[in-house]
Protein backbone atom coordinates (compact mmCIF):
# COMPACT_ATOMS: atom_id res chain seq x y z
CA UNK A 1 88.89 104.79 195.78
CA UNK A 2 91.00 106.75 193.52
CA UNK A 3 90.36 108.85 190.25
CA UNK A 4 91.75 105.84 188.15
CA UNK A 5 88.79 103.73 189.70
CA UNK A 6 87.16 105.73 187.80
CA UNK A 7 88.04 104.61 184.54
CA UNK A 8 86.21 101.39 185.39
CA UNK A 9 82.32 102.98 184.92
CA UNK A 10 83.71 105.58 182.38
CA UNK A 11 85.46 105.47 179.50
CA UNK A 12 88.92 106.71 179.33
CA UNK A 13 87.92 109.55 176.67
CA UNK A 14 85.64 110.70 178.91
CA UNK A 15 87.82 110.17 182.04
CA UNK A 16 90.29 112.20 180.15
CA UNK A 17 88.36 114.91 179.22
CA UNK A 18 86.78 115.35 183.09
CA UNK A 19 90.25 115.49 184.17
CA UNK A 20 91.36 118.09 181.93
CA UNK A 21 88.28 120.30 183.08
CA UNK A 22 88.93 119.99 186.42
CA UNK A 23 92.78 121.00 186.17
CA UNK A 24 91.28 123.97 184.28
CA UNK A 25 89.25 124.64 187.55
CA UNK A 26 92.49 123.64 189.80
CA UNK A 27 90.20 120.88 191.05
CA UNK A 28 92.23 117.60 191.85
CA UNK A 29 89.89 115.51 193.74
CA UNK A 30 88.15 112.67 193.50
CA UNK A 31 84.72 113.49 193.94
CA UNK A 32 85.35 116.67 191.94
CA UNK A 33 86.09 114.59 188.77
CA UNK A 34 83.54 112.03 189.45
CA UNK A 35 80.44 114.71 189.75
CA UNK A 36 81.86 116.62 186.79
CA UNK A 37 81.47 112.71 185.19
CA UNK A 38 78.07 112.14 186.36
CA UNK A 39 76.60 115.44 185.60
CA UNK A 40 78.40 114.77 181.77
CA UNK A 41 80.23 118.49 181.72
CA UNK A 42 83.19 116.98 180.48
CA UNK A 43 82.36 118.15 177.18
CA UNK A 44 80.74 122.07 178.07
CA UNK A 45 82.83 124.79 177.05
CA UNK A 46 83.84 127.23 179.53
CA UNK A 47 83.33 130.54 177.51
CA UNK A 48 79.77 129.72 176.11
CA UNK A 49 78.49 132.20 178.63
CA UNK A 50 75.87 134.53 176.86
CA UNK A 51 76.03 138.47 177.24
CA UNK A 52 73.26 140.09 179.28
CA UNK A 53 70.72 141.82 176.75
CA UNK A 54 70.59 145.79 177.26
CA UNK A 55 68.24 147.24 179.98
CA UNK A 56 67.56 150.24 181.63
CA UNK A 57 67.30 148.30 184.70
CA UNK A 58 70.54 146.99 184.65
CA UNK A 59 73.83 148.74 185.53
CA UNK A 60 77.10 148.48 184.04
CA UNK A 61 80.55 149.26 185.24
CA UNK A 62 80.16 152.96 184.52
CA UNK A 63 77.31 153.08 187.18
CA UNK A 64 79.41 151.69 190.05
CA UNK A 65 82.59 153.91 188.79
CA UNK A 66 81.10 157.33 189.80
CA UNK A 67 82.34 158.37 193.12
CA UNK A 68 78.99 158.29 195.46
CA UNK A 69 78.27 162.31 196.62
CA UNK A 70 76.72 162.20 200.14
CA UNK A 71 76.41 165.95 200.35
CA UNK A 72 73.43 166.14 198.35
C-alpha cells in the first residue's frame, strides 16, 4: 500500500495536511502519515507547547551552567 491509498479512507485536505506535518518532521513513510491520520494531528500546531510555571524545584539553564567544584 502506498501513501496515495490513503486518500481512499481520508480526504485529500486532510491527506494533505498529514503530509505536510510529516515533511515538517522529515517523516516520509507510510505508516508515519497514516498514524499521524488516525490519531487526527494533522491539524495540531507544533509551537503550542506551554512554558513551565516558576518553581523553586525546578532548574533552569543557569543551574547546569556553573562549573561543578569537587574540592569542597
Amino acid at each position: 500500500m502506498g501513501i496515495l491509498s490513503l486518500a481512499r479512507k481520508y480526504d485529500k485536505p486532510r491527506l494533505d495536511k498529514a503530509c505536510k506535518r510529516a515533511i515538517s518532521f522529515d517523516l516520509y513513510s507510510y505508516q508515519g502519515i497514516r498514524n499521524i491520520l488516525e490519531k487526527k494531528l494533522e491539524d495540531h500546531q507544533l509551537d503550542s507547547f506551554e512554558s513551565l510555571p516558576s518553581h523553586s524545584n525546578i532548574r533552569g539553564t543557569a543551574y547546569y551552567a556553573q562549573e561543578i567544584r569537587h574540592d569542597q
